[in-house]
PDB file of N, CA and C in Angstrom:
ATOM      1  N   UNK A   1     147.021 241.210  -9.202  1.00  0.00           N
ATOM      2  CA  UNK A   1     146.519 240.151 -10.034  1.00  0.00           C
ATOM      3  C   UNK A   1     145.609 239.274  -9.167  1.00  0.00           C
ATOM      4  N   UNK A   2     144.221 238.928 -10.109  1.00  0.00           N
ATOM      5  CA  UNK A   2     143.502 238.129  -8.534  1.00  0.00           C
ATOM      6  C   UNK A   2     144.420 236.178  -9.204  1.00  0.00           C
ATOM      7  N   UNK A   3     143.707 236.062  -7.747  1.00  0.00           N
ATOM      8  CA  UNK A   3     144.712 234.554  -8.035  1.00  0.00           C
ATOM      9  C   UNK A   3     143.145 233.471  -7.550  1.00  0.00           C
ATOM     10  N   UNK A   4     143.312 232.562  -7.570  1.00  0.00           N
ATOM     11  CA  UNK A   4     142.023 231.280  -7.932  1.00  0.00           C
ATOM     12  C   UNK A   4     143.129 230.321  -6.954  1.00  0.00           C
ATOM     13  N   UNK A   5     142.628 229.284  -6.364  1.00  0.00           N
ATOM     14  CA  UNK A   5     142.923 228.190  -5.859  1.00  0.00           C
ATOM     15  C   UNK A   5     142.690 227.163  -7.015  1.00  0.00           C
ATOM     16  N   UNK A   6     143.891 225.721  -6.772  1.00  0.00           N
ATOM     17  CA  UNK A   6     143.848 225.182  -7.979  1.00  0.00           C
ATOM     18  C   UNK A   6     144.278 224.392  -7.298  1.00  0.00           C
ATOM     19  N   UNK A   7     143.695 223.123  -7.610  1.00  0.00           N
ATOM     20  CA  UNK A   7     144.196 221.419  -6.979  1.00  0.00           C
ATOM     21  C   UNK A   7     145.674 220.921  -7.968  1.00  0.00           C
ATOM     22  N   UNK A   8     147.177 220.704  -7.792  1.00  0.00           N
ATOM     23  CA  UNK A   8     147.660 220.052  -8.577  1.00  0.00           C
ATOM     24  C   UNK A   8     148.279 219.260  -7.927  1.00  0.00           C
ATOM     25  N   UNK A   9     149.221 217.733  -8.902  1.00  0.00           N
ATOM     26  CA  UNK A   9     149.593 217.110  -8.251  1.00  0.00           C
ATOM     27  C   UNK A   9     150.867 216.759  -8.632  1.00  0.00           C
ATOM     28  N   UNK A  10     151.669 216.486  -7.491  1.00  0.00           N
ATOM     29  CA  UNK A  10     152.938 216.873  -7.417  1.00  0.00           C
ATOM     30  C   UNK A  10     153.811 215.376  -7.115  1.00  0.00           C
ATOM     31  N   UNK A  11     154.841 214.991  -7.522  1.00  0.00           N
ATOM     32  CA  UNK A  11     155.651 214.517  -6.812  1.00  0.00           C
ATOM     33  C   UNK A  11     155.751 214.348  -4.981  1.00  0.00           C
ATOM     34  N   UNK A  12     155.561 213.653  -4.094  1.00  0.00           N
ATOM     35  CA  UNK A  12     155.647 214.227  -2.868  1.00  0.00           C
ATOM     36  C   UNK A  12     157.186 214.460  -2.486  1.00  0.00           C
ATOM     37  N   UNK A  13     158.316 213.655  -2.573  1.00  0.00           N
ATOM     38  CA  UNK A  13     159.389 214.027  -2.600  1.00  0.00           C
ATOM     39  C   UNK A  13     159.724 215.539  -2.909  1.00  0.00           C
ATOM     40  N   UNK A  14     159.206 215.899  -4.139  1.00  0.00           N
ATOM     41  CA  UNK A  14     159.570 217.580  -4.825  1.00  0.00           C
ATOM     42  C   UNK A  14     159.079 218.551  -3.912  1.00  0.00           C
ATOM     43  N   UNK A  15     157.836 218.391  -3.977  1.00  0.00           N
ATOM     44  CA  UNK A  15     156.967 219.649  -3.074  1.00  0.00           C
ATOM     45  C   UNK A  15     157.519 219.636  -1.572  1.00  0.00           C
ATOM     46  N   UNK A  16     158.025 218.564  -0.977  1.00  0.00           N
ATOM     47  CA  UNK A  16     158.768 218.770   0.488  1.00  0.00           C
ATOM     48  C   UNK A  16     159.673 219.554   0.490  1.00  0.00           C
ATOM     49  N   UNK A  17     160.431 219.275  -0.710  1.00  0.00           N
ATOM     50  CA  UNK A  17     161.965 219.515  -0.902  1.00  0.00           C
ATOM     51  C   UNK A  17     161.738 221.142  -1.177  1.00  0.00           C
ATOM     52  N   UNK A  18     160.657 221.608  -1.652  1.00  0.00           N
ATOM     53  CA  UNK A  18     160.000 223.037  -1.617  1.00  0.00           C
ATOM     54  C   UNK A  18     160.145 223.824  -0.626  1.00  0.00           C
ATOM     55  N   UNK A  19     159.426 223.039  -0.154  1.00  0.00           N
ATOM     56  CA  UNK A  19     158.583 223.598   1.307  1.00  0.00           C
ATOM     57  C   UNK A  19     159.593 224.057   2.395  1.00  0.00           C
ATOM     58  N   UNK A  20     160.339 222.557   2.602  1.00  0.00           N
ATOM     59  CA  UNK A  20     161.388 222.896   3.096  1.00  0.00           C
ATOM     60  C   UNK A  20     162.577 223.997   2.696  1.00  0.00           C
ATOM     61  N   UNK A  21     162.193 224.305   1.646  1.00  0.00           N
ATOM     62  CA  UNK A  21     163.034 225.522   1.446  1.00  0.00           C
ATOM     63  C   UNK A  21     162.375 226.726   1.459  1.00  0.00           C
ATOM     64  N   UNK A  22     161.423 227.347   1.155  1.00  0.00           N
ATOM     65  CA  UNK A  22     160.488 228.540   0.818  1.00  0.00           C
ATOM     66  C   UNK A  22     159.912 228.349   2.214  1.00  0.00           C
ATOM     67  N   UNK A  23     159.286 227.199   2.893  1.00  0.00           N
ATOM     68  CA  UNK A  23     158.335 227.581   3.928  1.00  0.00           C
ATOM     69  C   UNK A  23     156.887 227.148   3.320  1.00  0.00           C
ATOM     70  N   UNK A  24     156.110 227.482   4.436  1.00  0.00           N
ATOM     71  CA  UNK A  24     154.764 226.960   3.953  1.00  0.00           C
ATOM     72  C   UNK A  24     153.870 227.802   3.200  1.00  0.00           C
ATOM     73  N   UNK A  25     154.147 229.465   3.544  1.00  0.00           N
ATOM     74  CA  UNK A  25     154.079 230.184   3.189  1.00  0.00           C
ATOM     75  C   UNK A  25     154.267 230.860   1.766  1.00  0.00           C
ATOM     76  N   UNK A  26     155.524 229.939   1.087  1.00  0.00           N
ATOM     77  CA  UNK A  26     156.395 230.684   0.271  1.00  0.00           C
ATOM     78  C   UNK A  26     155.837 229.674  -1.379  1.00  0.00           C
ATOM     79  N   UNK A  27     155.418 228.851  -0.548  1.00  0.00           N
ATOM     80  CA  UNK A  27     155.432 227.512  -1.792  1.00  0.00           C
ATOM     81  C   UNK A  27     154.526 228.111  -3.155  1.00  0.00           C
ATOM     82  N   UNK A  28     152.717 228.755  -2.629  1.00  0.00           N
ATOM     83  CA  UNK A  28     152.582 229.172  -3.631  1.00  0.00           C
ATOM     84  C   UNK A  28     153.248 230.291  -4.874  1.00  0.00           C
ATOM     85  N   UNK A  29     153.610 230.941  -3.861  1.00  0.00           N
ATOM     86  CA  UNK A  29     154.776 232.183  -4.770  1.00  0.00           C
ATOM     87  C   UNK A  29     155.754 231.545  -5.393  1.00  0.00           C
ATOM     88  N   UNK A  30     156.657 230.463  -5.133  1.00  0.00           N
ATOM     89  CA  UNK A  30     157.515 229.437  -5.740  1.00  0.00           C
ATOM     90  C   UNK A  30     157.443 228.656  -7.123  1.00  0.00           C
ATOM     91  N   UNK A  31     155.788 228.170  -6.887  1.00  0.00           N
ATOM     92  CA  UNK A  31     154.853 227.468  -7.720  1.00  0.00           C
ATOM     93  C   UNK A  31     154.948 228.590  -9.259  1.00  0.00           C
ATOM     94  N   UNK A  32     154.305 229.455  -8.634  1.00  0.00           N
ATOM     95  CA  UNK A  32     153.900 230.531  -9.393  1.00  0.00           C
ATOM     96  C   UNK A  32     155.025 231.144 -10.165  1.00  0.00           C
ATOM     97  N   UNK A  33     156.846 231.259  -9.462  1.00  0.00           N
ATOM     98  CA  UNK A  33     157.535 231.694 -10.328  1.00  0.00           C
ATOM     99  C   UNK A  33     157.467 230.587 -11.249  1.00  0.00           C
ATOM    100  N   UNK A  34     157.830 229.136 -10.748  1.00  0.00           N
ATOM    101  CA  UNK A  34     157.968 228.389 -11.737  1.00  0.00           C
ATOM    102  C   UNK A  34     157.459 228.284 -13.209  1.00  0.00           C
ATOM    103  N   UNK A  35     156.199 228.524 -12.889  1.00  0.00           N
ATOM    104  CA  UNK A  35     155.416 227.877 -14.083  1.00  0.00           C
ATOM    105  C   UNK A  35     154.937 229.197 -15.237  1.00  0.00           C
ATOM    106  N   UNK A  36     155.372 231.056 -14.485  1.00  0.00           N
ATOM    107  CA  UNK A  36     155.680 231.912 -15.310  1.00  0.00           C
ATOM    108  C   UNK A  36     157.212 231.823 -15.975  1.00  0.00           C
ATOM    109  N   UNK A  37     158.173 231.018 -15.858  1.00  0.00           N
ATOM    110  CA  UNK A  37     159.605 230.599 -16.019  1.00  0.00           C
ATOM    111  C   UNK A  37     159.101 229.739 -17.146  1.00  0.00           C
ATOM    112  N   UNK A  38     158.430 228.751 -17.116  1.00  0.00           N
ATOM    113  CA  UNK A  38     157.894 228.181 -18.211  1.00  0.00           C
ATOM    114  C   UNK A  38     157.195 228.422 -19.141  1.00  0.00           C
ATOM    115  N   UNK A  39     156.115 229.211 -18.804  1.00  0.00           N
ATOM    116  CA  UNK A  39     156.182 229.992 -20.160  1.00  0.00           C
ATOM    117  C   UNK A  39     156.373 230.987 -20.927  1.00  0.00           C
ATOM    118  N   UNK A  40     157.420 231.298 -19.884  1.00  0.00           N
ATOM    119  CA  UNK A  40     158.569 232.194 -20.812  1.00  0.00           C
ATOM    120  C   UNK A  40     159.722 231.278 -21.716  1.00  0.00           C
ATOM    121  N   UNK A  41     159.739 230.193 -21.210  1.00  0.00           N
ATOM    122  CA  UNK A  41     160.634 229.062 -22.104  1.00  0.00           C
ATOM    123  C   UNK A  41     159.608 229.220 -23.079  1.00  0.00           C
ATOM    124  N   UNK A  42     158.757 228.374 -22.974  1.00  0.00           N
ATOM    125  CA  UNK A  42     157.533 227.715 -23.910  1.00  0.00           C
ATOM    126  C   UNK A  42     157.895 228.880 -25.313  1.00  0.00           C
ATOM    127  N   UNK A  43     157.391 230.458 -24.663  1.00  0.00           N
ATOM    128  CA  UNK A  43     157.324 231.200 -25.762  1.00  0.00           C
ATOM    129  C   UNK A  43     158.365 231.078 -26.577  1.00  0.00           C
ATOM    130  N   UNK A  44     159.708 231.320 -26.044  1.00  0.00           N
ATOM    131  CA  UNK A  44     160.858 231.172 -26.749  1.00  0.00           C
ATOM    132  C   UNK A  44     161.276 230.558 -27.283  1.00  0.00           C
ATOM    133  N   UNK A  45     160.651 229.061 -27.000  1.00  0.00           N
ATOM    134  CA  UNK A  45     160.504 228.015 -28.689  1.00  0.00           C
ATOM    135  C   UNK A  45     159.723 228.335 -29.574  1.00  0.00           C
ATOM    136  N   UNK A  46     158.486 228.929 -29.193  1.00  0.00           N
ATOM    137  CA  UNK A  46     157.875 229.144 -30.080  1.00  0.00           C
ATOM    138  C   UNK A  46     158.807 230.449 -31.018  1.00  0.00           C
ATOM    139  N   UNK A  47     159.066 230.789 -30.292  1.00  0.00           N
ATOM    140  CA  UNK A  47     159.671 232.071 -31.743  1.00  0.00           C
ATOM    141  C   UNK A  47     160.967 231.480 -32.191  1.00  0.00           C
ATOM    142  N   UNK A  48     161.639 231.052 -31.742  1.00  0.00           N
ATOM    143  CA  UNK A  48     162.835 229.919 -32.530  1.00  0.00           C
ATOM    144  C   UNK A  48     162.396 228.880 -33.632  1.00  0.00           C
ATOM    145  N   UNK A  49     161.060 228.437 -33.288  1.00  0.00           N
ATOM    146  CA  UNK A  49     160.325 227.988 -34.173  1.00  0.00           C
ATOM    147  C   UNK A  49     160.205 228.358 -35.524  1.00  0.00           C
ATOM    148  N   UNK A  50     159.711 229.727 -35.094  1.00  0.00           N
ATOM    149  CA  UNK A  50     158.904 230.517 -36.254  1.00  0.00           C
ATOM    150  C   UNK A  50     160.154 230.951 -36.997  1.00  0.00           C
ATOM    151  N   UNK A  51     161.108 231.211 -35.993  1.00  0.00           N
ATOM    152  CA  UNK A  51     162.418 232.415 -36.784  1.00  0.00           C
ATOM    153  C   UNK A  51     162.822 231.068 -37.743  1.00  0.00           C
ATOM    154  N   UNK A  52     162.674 229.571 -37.486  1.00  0.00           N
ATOM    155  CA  UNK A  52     163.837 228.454 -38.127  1.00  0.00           C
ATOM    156  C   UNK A  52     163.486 228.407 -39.278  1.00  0.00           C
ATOM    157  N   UNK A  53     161.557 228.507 -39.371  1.00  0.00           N
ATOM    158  CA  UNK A  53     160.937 228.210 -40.449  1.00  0.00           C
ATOM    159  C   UNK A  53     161.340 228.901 -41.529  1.00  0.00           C
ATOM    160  N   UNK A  54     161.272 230.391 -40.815  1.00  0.00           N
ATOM    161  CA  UNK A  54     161.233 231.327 -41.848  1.00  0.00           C
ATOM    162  C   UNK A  54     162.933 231.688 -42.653  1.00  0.00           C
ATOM    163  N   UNK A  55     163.525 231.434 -41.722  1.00  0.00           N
ATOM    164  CA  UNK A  55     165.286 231.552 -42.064  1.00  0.00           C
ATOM    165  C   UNK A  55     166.275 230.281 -41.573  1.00  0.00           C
ATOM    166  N   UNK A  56     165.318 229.268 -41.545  1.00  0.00           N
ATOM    167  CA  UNK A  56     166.418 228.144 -41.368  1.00  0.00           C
ATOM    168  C   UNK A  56     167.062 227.981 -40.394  1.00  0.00           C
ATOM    169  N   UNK A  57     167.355 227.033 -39.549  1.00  0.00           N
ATOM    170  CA  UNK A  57     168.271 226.622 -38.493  1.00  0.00           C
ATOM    171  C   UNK A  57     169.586 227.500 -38.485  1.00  0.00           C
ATOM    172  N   UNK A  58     169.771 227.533 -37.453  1.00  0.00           N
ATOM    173  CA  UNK A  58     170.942 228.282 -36.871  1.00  0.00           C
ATOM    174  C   UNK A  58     171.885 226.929 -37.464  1.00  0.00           C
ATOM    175  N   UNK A  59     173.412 227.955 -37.641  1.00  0.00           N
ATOM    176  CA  UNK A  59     174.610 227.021 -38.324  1.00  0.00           C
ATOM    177  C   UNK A  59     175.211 226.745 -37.144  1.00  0.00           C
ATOM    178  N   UNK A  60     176.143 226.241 -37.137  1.00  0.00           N
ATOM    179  CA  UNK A  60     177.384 226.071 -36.195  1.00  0.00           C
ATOM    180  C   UNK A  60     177.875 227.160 -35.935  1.00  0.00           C
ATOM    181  N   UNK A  61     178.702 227.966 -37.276  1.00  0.00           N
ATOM    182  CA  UNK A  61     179.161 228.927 -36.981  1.00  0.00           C
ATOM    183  C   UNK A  61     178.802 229.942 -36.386  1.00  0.00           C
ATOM    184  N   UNK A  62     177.185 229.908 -36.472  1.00  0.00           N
ATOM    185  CA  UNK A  62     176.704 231.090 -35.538  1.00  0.00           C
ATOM    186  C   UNK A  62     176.503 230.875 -34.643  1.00  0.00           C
ATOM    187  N   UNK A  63     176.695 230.166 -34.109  1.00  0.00           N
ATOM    188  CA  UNK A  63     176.639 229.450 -32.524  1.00  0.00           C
ATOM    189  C   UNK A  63     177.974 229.803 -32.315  1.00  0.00           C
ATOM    190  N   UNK A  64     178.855 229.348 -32.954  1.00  0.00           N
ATOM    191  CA  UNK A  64     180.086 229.309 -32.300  1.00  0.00           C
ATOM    192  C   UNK A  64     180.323 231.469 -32.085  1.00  0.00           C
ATOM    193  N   UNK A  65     179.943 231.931 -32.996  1.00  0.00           N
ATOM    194  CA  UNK A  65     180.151 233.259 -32.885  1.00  0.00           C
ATOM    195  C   UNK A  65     179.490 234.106 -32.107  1.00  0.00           C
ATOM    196  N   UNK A  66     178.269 233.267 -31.737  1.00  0.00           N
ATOM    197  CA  UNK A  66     177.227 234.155 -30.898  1.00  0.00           C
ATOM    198  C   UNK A  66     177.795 233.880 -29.416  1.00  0.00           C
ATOM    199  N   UNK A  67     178.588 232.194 -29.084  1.00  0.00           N
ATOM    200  CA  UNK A  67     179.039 232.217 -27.871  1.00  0.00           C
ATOM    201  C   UNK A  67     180.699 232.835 -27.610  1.00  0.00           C
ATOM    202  N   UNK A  68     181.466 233.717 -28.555  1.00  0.00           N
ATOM    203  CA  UNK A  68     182.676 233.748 -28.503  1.00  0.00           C
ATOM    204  C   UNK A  68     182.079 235.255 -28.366  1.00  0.00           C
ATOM    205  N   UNK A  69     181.268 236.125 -28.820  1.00  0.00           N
ATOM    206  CA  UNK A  69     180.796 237.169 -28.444  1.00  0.00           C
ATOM    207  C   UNK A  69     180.268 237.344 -26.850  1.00  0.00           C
ATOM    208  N   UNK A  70     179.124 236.293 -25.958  1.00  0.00           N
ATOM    209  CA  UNK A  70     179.211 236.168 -24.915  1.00  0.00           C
ATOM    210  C   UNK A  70     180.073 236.223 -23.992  1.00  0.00           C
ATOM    211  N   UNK A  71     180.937 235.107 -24.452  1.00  0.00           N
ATOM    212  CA  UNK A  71     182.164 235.308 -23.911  1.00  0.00           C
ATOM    213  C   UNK A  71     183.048 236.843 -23.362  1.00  0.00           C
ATOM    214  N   UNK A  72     183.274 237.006 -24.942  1.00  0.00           N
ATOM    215  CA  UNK A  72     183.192 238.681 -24.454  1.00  0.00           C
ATOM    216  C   UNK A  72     183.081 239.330 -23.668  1.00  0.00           C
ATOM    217  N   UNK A  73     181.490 239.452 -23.736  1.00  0.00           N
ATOM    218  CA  UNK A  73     180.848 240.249 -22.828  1.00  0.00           C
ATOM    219  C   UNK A  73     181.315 240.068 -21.301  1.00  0.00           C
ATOM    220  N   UNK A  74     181.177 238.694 -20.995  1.00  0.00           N
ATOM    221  CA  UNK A  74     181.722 238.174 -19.620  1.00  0.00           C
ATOM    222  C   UNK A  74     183.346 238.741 -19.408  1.00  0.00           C
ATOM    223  N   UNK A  75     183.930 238.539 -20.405  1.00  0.00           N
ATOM    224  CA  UNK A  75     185.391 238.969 -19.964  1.00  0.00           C
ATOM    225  C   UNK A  75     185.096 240.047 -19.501  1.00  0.00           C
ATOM    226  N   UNK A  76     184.810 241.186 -20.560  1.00  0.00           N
ATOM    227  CA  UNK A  76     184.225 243.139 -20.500  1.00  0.00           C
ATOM    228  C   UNK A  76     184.260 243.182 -18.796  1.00  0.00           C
ATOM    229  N   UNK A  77     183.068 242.837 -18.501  1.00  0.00           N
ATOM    230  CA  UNK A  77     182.323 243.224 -17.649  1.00  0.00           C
ATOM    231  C   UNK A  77     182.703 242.424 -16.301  1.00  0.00           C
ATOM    232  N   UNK A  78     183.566 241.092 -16.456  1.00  0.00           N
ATOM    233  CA  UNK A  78     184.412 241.096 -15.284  1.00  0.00           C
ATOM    234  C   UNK A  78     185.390 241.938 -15.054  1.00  0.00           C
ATOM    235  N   UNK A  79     186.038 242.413 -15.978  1.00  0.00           N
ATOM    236  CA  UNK A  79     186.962 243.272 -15.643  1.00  0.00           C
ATOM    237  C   UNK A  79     186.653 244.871 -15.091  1.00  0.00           C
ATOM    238  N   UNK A  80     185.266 244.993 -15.701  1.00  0.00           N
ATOM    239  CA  UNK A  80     184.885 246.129 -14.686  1.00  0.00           C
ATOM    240  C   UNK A  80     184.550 246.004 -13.303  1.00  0.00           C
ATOM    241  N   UNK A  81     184.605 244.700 -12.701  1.00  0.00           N
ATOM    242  CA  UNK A  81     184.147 244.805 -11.473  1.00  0.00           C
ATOM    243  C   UNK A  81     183.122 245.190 -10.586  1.00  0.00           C
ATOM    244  N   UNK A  82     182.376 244.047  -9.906  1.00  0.00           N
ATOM    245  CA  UNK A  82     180.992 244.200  -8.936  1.00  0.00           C
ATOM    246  C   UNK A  82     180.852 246.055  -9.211  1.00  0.00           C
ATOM    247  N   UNK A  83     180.082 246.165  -9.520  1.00  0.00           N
ATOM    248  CA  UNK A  83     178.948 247.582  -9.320  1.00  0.00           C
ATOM    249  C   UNK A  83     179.696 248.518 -10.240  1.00  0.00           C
ATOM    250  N   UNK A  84     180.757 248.097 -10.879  1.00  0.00           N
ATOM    251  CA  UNK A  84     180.531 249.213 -11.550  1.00  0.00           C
ATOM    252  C   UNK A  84     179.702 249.653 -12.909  1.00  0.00           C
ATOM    253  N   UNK A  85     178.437 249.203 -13.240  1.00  0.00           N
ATOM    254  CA  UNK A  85     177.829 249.371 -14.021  1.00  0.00           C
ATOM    255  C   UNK A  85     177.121 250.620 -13.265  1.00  0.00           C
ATOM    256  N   UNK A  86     176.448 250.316 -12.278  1.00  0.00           N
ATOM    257  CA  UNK A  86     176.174 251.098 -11.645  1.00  0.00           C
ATOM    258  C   UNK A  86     176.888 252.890 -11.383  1.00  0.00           C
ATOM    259  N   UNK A  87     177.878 252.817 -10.948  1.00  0.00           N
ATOM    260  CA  UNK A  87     178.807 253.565 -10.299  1.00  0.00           C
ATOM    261  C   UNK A  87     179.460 254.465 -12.376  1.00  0.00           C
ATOM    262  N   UNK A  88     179.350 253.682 -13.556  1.00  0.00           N
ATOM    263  CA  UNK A  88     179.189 254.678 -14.653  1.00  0.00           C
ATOM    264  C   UNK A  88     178.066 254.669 -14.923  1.00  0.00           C
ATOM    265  N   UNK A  89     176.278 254.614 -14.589  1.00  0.00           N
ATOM    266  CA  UNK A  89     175.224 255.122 -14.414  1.00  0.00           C
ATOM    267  C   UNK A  89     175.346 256.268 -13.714  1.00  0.00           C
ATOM    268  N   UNK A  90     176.150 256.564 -12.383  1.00  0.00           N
ATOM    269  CA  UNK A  90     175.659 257.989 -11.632  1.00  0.00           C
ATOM    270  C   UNK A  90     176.936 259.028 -12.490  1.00  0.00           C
ATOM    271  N   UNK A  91     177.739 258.472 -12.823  1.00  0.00           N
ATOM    272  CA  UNK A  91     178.642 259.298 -13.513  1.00  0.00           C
ATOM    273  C   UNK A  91     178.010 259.656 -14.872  1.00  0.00           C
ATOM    274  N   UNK A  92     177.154 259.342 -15.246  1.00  0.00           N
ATOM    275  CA  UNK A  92     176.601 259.720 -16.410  1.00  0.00           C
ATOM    276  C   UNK A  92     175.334 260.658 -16.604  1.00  0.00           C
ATOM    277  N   UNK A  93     174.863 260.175 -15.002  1.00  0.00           N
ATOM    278  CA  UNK A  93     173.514 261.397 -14.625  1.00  0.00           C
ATOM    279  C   UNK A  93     173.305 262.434 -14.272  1.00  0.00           C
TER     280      UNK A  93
END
């Protein structure tokens, strides 16, 4: 991907607090996840948007059911233990 130089302005507190972590090196790549992180949010209102218009706000109950299903999942898959997702991938190949 070509990339462009771009003047922005920052907090100075934040961008130290960067730097100091990534390096001087690391900051633009940092920058750059960030603000592809954002608009991957951004999009995802936008289609929550569109889905509310078209079918109305999410209820309670489906909240409550969509996170008792998560849940789930988390139990599942703690109980299979680090790697084994992996480890029934080669058993399956």
């Amino acid at each position: 991907m070509a990339t462009k130089k771009y003047t922005v302005t920052l907090p100075e507190e934040l961008a130290e607090e960067i730097r100091h972590e990534v390096g001087s090196g690391g900051f633009s790549a940092y920058v750059t996840r960030a603000i592809e992180r954002q608009r991957e949010q951004d999009r995802l209102g936008e289609l929550v948007t569109r889905l509310e218009e078209e079918h109305g706000p999410v209820t309670e109950d489906e909240l409550a059911s969509a996170e008792a299903e998560r849940r789930e999942f988390e139990r599942h898959f703690a109980e299979q233990g680090p790697g084994a997702a992996g480890e029934r991938h080669r058993r399956a190949g």
